[in-house]
N, C-alpha and C. Protein backbone atom coordinates (compact mmCIF):
# COMPACT_ATOMS: atom_id res chain seq x y z
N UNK A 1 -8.08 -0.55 -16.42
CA UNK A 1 -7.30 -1.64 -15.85
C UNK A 1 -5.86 -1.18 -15.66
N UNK A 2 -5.32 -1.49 -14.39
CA UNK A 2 -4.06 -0.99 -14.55
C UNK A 2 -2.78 -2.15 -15.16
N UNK A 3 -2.14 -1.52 -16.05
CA UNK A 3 -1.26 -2.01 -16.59
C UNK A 3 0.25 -1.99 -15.87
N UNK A 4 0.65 -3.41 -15.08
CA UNK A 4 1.49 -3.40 -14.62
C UNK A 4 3.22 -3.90 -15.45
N UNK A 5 2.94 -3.43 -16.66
CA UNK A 5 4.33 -2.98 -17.94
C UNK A 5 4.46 -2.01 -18.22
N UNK A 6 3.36 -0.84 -17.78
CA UNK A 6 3.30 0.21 -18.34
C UNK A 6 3.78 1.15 -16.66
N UNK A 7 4.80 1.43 -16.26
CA UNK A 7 5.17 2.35 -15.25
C UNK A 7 5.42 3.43 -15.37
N UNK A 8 5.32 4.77 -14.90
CA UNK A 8 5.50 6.13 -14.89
C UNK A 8 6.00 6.31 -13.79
N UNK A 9 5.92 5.71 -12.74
CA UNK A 9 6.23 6.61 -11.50
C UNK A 9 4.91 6.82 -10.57
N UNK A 10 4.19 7.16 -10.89
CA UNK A 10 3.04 7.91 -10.28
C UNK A 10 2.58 6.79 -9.39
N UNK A 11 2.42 6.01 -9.60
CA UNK A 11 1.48 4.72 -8.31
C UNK A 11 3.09 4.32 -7.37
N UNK A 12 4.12 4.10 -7.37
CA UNK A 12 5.55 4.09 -6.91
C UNK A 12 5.07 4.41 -5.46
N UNK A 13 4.61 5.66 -4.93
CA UNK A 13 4.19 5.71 -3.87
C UNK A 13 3.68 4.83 -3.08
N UNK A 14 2.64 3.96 -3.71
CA UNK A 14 1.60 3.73 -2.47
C UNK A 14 1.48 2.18 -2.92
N UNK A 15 0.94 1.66 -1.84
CA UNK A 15 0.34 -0.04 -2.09
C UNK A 15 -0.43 -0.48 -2.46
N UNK A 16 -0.94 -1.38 -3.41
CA UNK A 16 -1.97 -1.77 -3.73
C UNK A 16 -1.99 -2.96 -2.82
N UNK A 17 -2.97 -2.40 -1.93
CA UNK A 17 -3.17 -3.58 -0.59
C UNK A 17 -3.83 -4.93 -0.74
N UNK A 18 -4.96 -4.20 -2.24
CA UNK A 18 -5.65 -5.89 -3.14
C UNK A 18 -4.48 -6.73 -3.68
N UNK A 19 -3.02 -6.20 -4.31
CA UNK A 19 -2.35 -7.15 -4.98
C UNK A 19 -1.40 -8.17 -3.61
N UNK A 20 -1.47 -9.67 -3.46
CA UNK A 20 -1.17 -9.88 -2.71
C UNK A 20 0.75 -9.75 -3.05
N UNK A 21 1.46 -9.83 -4.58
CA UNK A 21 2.72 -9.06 -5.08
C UNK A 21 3.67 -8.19 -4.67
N UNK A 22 2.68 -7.59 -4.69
CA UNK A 22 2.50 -5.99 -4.41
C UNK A 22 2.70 -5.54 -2.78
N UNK A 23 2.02 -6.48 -2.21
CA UNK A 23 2.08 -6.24 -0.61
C UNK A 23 3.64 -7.23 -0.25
N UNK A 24 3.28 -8.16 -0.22
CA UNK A 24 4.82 -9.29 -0.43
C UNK A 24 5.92 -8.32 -0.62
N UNK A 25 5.73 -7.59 -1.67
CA UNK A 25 7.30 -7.21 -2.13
C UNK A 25 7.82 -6.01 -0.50
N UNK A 26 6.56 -4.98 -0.75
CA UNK A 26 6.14 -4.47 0.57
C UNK A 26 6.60 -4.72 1.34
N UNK A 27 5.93 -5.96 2.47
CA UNK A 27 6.01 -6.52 3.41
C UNK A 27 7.69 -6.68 3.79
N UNK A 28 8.21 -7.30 2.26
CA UNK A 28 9.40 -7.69 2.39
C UNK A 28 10.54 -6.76 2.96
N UNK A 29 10.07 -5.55 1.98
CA UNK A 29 11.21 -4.26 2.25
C UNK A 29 11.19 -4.31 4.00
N UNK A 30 9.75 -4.19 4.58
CA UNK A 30 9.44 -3.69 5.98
C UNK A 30 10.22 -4.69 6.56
N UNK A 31 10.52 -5.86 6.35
CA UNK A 31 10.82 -6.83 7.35
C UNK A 31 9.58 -7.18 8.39
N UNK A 32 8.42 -7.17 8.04
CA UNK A 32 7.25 -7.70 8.37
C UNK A 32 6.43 -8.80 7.75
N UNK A 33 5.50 -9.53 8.12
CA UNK A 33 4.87 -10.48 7.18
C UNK A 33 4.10 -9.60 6.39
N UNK A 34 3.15 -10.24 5.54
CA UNK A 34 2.59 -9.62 4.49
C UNK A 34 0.92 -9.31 5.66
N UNK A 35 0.72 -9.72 6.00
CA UNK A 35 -0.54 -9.92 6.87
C UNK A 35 0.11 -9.10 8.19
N UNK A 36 0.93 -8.85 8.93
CA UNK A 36 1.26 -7.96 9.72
C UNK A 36 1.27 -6.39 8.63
N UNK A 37 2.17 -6.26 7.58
CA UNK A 37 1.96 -5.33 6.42
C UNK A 37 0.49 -4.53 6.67
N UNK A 38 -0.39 -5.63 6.04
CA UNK A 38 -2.02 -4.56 5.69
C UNK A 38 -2.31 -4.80 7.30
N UNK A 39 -2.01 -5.13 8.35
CA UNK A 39 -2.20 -4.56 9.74
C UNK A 39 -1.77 -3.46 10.04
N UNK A 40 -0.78 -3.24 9.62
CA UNK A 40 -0.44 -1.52 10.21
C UNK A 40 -0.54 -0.40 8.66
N UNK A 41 -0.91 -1.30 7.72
CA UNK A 41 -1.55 0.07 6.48
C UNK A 41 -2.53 0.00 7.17
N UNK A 42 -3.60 -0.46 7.52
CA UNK A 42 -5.00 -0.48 8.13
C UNK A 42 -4.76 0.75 9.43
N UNK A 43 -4.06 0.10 10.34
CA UNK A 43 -3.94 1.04 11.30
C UNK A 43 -3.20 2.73 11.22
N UNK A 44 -2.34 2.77 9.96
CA UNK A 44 -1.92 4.14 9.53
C UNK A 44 -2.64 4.91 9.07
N UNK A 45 -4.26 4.05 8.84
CA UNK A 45 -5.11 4.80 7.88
C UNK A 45 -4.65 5.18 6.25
N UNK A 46 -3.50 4.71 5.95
CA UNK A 46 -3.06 5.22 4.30
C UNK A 46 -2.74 3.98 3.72
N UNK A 47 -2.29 4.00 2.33
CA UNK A 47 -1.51 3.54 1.76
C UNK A 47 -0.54 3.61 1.07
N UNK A 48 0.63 4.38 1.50
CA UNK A 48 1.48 5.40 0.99
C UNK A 48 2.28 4.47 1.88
N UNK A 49 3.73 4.22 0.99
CA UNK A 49 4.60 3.15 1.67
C UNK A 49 5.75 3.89 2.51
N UNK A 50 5.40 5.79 2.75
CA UNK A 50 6.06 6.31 3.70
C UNK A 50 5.93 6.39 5.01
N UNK A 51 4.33 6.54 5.03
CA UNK A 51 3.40 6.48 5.70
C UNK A 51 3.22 5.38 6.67
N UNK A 52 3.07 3.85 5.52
CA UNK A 52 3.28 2.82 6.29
C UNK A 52 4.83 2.62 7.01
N UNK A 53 5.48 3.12 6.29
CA UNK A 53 7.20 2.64 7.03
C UNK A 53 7.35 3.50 8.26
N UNK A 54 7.02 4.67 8.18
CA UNK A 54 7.21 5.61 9.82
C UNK A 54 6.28 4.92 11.09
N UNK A 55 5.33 4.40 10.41
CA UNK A 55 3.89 3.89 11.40
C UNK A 55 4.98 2.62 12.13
N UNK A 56 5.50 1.57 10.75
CA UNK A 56 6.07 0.40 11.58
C UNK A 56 7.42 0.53 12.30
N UNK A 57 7.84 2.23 11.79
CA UNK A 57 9.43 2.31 12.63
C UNK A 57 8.37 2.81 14.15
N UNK A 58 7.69 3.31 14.26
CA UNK A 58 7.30 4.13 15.93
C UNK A 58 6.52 2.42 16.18
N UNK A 59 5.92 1.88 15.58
CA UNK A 59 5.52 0.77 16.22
C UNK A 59 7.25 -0.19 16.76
N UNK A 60 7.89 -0.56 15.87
CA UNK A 60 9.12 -1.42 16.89
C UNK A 60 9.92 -0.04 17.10
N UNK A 61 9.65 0.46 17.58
CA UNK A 61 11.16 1.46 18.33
C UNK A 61 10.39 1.88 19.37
């Protein structure tokens, strides 16, 4: 189970696209909805929140 008190760093990378939190906080940074969010993780193929952020900068630019 992952323990979300217990942080290292290591998950920091990427999204947990099941936590709807998790995506929200996400979403938020992007300046996207949370449901536009897992639309373009879906379409980046990843879940790596670098990954997703370059996908949504070439999508609005």
């Amino acid at each position: 189970m992952d323990d979300k008190l217990k942080q290292d760093g290591r998950d920091d990378s990427k999204v947990d696209l099941n936590d709807p939190n998790e995506v929200a906080y996400a979403a938020k940074q992007a300046g996207v909805s949370s449901s536009e969010y897992k639309e373009f993780a879906k379409a980046s193929g990843s879940s790596s929140r670098k990954v997703i952020a370059d996908y949504i900068a070439k999508q609005k630019g």
